[in-house]
N, C-alpha and C. Protein backbone atom coordinates (compact mmCIF):
# COMPACT_ATOMS: atom_id res chain seq x y z
N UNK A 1 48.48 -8.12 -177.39
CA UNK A 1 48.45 -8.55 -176.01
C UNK A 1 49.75 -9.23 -175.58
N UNK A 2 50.31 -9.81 -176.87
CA UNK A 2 51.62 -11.00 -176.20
C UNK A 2 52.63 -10.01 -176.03
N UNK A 3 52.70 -8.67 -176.65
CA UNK A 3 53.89 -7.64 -176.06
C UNK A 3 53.57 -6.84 -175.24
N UNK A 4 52.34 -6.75 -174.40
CA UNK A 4 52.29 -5.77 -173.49
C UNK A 4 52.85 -7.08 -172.28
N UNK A 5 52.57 -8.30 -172.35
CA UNK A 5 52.70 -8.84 -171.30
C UNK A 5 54.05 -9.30 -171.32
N UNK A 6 55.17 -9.19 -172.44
CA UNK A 6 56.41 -9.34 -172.22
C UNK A 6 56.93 -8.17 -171.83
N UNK A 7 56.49 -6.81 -171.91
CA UNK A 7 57.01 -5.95 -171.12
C UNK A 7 56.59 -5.45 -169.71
N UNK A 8 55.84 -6.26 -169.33
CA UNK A 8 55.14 -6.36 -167.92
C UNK A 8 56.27 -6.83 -167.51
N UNK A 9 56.47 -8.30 -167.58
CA UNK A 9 57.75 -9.30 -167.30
C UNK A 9 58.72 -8.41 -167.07
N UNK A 10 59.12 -7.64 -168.19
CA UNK A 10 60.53 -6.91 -168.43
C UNK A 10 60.40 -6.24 -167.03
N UNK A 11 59.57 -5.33 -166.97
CA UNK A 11 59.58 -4.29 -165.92
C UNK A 11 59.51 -4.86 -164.44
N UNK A 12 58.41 -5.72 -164.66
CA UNK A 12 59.43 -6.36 -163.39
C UNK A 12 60.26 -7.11 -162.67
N UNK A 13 60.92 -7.60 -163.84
CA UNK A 13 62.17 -8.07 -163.66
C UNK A 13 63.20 -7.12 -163.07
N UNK A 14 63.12 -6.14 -163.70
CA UNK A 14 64.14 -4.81 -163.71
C UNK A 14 63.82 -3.86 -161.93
N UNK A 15 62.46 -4.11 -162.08
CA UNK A 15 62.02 -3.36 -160.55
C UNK A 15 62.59 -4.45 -159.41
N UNK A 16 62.25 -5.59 -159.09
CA UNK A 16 63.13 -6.29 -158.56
C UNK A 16 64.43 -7.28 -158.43
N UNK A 17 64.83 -6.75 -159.72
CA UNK A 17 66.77 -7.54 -159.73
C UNK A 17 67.35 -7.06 -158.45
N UNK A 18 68.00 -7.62 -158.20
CA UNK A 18 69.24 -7.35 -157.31
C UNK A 18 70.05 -6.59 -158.27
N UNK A 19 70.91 -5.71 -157.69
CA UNK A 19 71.53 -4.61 -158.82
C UNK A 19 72.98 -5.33 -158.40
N UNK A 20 74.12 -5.24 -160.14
CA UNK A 20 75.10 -5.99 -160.14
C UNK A 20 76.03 -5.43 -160.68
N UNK A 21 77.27 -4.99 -159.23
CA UNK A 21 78.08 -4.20 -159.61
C UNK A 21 79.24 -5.48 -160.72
N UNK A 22 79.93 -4.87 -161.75
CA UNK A 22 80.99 -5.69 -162.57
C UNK A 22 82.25 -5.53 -161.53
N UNK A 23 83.06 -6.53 -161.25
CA UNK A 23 84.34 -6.37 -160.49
C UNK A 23 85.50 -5.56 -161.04
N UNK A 24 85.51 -5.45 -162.34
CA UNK A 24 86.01 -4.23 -162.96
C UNK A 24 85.74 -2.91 -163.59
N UNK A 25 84.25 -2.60 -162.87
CA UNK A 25 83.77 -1.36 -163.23
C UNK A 25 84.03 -0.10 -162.41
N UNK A 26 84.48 -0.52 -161.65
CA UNK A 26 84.19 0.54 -160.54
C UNK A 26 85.89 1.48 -161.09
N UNK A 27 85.64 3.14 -161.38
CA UNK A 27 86.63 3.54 -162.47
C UNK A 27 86.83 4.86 -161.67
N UNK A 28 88.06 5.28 -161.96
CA UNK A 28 88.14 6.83 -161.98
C UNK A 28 87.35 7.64 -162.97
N UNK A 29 86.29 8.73 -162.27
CA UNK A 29 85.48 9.07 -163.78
C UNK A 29 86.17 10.16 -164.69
N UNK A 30 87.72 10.51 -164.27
CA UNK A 30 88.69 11.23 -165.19
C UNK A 30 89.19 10.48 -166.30
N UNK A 31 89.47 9.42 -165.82
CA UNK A 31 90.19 8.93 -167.20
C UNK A 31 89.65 7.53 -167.33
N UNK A 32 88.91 6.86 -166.68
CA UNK A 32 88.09 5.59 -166.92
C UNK A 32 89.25 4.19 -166.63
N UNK A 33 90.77 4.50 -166.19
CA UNK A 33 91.40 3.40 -166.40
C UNK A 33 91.22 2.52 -165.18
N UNK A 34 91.93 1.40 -165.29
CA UNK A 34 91.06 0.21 -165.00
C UNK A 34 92.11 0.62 -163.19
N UNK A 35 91.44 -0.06 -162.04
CA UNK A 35 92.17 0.20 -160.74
C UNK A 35 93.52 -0.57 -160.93
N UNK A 36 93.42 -1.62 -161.65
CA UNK A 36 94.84 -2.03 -162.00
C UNK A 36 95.70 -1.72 -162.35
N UNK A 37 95.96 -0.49 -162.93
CA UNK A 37 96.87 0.35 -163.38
C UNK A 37 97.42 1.46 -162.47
N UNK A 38 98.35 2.18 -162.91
CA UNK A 38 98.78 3.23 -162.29
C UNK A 38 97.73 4.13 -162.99
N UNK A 39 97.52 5.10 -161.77
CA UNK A 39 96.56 6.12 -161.99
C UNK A 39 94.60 5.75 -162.15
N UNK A 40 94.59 4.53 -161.67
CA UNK A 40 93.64 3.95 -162.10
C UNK A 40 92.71 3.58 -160.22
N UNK A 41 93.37 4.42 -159.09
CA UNK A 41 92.29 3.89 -158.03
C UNK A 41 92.06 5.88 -157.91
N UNK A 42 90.86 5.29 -157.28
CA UNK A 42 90.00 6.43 -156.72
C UNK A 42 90.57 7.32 -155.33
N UNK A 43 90.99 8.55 -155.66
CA UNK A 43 91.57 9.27 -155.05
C UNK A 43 89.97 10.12 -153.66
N UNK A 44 90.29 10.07 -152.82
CA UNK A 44 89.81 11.03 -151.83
C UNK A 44 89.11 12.32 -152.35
N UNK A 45 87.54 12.24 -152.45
CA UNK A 45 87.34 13.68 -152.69
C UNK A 45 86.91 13.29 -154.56
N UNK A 46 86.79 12.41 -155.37
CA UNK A 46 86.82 12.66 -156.27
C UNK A 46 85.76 11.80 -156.72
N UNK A 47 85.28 11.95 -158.41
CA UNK A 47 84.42 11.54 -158.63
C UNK A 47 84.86 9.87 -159.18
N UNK A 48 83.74 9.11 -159.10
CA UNK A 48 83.95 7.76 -159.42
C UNK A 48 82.99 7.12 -160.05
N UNK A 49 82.94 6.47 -160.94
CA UNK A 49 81.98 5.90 -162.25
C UNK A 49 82.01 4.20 -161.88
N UNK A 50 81.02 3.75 -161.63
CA UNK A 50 80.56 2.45 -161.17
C UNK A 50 79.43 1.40 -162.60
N UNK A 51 80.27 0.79 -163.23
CA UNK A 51 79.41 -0.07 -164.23
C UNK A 51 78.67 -1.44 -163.47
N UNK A 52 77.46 -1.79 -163.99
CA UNK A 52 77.06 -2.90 -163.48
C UNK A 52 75.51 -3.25 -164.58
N UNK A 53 74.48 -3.69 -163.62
CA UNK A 53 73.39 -4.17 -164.11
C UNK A 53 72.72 -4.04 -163.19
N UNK A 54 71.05 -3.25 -163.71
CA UNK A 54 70.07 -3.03 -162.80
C UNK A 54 70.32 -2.52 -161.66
N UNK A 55 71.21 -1.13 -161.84
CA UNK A 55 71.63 -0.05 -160.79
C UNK A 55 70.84 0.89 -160.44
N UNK A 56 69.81 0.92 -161.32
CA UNK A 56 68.40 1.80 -161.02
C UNK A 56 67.51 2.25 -161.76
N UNK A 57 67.05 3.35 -161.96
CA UNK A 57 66.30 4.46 -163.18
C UNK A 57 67.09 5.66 -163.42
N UNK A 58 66.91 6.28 -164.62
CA UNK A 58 67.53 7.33 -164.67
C UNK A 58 67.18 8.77 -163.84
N UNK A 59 68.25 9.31 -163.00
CA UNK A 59 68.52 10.21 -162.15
C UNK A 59 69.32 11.44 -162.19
N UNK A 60 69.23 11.94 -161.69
CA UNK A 60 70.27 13.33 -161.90
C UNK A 60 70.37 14.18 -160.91
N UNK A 61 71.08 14.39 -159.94
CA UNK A 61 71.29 14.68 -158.92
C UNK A 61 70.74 16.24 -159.00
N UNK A 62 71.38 17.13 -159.86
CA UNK A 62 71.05 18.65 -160.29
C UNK A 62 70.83 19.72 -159.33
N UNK A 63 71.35 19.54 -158.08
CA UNK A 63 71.28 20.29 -156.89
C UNK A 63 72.27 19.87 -155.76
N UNK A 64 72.45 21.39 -155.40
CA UNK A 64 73.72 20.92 -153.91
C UNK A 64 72.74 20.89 -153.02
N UNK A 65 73.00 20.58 -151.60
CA UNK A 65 73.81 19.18 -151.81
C UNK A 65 73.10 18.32 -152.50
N UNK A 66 74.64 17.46 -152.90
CA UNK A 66 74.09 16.13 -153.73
C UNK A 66 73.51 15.32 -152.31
N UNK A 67 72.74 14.69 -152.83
CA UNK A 67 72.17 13.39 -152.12
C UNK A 67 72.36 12.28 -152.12
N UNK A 68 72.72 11.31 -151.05
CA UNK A 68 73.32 9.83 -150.69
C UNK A 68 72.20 9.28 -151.24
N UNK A 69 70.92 9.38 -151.68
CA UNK A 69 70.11 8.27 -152.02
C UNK A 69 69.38 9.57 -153.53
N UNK A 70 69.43 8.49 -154.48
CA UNK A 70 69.12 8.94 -155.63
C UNK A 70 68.10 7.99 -156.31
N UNK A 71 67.03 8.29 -156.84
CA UNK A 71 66.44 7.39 -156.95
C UNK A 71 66.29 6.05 -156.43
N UNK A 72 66.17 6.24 -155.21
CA UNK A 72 66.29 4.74 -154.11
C UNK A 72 67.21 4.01 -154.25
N UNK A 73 68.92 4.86 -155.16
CA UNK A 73 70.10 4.07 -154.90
C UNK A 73 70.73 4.52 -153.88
N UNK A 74 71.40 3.88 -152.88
CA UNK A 74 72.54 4.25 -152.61
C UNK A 74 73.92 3.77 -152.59
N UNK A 75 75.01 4.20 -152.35
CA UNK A 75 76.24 3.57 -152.70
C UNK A 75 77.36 3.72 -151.17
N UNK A 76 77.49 2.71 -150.99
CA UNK A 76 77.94 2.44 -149.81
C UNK A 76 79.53 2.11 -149.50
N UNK A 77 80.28 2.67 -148.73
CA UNK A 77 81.63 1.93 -148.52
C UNK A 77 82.08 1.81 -147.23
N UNK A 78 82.37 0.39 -147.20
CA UNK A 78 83.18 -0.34 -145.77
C UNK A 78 84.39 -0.55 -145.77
N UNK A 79 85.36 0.18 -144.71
CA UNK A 79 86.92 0.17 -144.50
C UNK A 79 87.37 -1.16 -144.13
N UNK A 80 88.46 -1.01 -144.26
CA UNK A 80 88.71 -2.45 -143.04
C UNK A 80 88.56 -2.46 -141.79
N UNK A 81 88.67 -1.04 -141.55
CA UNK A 81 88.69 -1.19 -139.95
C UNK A 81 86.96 -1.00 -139.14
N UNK A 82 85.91 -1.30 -140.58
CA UNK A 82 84.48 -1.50 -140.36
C UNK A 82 83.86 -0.10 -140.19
N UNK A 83 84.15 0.65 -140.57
CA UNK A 83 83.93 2.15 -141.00
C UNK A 83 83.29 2.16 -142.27
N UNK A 84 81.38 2.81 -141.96
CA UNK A 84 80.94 2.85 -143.39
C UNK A 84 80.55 3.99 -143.63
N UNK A 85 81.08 4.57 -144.87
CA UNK A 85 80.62 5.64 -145.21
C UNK A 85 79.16 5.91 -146.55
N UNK A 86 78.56 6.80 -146.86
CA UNK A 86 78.02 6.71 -148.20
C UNK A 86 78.47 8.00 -148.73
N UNK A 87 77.94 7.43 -150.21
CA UNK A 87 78.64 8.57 -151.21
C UNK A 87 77.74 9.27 -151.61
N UNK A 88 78.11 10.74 -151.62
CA UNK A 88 76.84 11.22 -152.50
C UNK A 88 76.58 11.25 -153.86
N UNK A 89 75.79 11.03 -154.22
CA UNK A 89 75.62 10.98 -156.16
C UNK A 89 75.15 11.58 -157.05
N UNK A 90 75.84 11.83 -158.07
CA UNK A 90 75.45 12.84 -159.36
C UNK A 90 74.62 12.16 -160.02
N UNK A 91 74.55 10.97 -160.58
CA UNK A 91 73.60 10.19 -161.61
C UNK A 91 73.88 9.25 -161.70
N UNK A 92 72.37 8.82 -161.39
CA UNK A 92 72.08 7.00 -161.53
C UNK A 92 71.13 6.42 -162.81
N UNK A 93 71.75 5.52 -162.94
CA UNK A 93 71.08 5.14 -164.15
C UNK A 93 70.94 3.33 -164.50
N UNK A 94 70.51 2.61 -165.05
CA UNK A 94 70.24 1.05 -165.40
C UNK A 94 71.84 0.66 -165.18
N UNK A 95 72.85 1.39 -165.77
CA UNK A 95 73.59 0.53 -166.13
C UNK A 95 75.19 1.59 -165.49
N UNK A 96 74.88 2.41 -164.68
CA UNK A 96 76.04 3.26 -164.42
C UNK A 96 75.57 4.47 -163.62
N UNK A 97 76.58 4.20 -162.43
CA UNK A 97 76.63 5.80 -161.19
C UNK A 97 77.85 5.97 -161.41
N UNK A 98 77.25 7.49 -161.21
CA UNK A 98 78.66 8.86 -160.73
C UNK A 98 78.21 8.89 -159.21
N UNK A 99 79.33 9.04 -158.69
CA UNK A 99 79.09 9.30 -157.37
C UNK A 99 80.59 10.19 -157.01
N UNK A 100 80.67 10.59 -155.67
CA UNK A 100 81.94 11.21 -155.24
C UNK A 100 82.37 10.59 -153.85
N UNK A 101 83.52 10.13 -154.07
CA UNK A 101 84.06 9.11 -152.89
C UNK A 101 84.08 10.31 -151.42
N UNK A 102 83.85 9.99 -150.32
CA UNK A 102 83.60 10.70 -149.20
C UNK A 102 85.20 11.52 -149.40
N UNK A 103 85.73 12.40 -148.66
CA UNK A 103 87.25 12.99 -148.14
C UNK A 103 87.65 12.02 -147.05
N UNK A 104 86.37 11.57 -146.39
CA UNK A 104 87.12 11.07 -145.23
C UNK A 104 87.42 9.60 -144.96
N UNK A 105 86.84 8.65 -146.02
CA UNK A 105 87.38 7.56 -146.47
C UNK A 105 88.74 7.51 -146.46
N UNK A 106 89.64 6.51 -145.93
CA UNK A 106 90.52 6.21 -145.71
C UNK A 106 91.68 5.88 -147.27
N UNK A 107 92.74 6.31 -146.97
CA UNK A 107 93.59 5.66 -148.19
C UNK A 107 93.30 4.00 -147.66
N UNK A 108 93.45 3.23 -148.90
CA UNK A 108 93.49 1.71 -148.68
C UNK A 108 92.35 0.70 -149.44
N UNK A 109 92.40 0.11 -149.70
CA UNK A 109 91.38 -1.18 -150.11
C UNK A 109 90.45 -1.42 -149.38
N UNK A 110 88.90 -0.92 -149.88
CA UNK A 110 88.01 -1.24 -148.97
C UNK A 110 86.80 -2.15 -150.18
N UNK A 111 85.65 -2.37 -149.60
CA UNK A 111 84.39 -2.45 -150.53
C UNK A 111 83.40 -1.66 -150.34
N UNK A 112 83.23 -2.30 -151.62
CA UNK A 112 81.78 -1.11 -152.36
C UNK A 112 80.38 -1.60 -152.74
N UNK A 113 79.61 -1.14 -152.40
CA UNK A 113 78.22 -1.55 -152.44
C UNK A 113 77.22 -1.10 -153.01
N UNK A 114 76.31 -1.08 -153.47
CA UNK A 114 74.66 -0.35 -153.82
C UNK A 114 73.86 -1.39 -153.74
N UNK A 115 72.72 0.26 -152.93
CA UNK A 115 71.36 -0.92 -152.47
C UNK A 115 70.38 -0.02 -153.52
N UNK A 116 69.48 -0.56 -153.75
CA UNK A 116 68.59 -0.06 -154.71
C UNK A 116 67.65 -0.60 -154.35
N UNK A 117 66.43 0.56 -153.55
CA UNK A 117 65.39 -0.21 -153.14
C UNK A 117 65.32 -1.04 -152.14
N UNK A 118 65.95 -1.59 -151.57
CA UNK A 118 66.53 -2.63 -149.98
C UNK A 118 66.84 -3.71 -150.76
N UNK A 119 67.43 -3.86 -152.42
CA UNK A 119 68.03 -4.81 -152.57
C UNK A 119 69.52 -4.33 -152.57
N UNK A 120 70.65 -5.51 -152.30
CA UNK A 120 71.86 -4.93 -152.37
C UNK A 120 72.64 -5.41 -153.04
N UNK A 121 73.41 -4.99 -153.76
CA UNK A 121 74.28 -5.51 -154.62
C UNK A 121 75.77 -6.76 -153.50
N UNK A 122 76.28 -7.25 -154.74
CA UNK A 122 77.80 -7.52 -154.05
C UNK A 122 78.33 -6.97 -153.17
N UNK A 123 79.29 -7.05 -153.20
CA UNK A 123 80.55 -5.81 -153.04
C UNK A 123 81.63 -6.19 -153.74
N UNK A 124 82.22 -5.13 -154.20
CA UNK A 124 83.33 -5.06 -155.06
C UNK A 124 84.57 -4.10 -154.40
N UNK A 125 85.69 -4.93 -154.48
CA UNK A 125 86.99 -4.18 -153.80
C UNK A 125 87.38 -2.68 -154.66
N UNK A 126 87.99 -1.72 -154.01
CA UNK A 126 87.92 -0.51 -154.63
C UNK A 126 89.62 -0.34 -153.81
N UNK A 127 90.34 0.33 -154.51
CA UNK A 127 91.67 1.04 -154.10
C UNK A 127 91.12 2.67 -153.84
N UNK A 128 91.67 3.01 -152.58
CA UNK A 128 91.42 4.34 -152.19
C UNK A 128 92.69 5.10 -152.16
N UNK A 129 92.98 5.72 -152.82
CA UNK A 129 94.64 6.99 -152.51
C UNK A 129 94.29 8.07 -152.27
N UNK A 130 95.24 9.09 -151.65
CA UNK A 130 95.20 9.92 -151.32
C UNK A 130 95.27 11.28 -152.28
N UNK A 131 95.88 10.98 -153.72
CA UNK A 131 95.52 11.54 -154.64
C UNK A 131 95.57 10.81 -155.88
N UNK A 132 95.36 11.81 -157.19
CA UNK A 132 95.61 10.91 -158.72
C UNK A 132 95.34 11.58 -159.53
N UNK A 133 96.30 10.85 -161.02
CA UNK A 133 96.50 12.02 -161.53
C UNK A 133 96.05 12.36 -162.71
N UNK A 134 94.63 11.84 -162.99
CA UNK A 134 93.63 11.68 -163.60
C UNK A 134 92.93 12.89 -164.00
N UNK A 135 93.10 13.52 -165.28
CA UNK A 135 92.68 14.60 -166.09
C UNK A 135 91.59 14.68 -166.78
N UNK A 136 90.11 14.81 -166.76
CA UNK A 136 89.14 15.47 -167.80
C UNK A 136 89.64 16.09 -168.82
N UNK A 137 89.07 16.31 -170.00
CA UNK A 137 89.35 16.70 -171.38
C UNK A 137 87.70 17.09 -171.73
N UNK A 138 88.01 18.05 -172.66
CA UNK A 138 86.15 18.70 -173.44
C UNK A 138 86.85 17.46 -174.76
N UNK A 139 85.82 17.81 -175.64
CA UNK A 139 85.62 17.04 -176.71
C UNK A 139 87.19 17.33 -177.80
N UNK A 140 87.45 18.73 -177.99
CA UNK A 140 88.70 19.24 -178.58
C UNK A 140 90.12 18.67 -177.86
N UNK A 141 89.82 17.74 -176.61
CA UNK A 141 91.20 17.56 -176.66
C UNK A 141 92.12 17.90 -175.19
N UNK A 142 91.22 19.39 -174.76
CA UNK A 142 91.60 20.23 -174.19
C UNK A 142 91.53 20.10 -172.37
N UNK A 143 91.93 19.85 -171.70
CA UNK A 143 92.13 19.39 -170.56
C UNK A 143 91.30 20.35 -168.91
N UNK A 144 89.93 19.89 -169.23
CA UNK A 144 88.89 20.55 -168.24
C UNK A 144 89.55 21.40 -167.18
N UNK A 145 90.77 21.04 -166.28
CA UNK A 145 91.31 22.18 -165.49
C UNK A 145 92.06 23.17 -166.33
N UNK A 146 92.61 22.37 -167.07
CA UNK A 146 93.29 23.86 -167.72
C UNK A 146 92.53 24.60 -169.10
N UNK A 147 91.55 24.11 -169.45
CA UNK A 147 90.02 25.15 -170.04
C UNK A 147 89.98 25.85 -169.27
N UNK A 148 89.41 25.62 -168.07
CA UNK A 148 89.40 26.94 -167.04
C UNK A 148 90.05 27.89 -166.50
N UNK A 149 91.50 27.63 -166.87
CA UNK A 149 92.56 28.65 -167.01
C UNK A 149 92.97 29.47 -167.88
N UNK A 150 92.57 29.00 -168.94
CA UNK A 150 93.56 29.61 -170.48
C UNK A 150 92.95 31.50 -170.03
N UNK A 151 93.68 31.81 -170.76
CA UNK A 151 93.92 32.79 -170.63
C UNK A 151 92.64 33.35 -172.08
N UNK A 152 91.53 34.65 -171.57
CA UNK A 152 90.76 34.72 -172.84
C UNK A 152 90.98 34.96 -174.51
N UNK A 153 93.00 35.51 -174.48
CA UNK A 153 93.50 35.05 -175.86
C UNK A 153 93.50 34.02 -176.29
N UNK A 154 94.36 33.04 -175.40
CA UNK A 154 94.30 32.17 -176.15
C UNK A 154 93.17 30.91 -176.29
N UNK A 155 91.96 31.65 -175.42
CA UNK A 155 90.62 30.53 -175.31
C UNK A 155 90.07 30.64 -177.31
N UNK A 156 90.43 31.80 -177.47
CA UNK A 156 89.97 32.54 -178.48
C UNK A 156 90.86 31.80 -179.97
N UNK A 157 92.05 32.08 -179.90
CA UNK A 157 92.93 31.54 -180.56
C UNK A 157 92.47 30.12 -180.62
N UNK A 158 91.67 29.38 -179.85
CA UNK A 158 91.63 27.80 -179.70
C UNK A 158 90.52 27.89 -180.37
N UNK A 159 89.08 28.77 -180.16
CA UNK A 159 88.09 28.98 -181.08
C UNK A 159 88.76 29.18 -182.49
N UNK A 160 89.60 29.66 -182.70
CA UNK A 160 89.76 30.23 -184.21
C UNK A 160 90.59 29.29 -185.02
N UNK A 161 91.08 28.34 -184.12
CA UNK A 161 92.05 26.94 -185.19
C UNK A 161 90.56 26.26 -185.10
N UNK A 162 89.39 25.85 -184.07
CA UNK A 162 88.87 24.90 -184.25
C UNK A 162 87.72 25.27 -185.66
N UNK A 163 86.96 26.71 -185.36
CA UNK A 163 86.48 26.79 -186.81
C UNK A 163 87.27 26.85 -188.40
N UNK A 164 88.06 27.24 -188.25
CA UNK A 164 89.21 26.93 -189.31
C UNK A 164 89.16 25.51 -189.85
N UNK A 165 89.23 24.23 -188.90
CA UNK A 165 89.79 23.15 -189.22
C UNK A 165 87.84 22.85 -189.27
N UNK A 166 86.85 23.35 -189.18
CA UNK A 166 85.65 22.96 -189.71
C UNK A 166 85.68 23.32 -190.84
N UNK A 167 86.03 24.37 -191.50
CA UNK A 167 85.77 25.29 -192.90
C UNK A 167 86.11 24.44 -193.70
């Protein structure tokens, strides 16, 4: 009985937290580096990885269009010049969203938000550019736009060093 009723607690603790973005989570989801860096703010049009606490349940967008509200999250952004847009999102989860910053968000420093449920988080400042130069990689190394280019020799040739270097 004393652990069903500490996970009663748990759950609803978790159903009504306020969800809590980290002031340094909010990432390019190419290369994860921090907005402080070069190459490190969120370009127009691209995807963006948001760390925090009690951001939701697990979700998965798995259909076009993606949808601005995902499991009763959504993720919100205000310009300076009081322009709000929302983002649509790939996957939400307890502790981390993918989402994709609007095109028409402005280059510049704005904030960022999620409501989950009609609770709302902070806001956390976000750098917006107009591009960046932030690369995906598969597990080998190999650089997600240009996987999709190689040519089918040498996709092949890349199969045949990687079982090699299993043998």
């Amino acid at each position: 009985m004393p652990l069903l009723l500490l996970l009663s607690c748990l759950s609803a603790r978790t159903a009504g937290a306020q969800p809590v973005l980290y002031s340094d989570g909010v990432v390019n989801a190419a290369s994860f580096l921090s907005p402080s860096v070069p190459g490190g703010a969120i370009a127009k049009g691209s995807i963006f990885t948001t760390f925090g606490e009690d951001l939701g349940g697990t979700f998965d967008a798995g259909q076009f269009p993606l949808p601005t509200t995902l499991g009763g999250v959504q993720a919100s952004i205000a310009t300076a010049d009081g322009d709000n847009f929302r983002a649509p999102l790939l996957y939400v989860s307890a502790n981390q969203v993918n989402a994709i910053l609007p095109s028409a968000v402005p280059a510049g420093r704005h904030q960022l938000w999620f409501v989950r449920d009609g609770q709302s988080s902070s806001d956390v400042a976000i750098k917006v550019v107009e591009a960046s130069g932030a690369v995906s990689s598969t597990s080998q190394g190999i650089p997600v736009a240009a996987a999709g280019c190689l040519s089918p020799v040498l996709q092949k040739l890349i199969s045949l060093r990687n079982a090699a270097s299993l043998a």
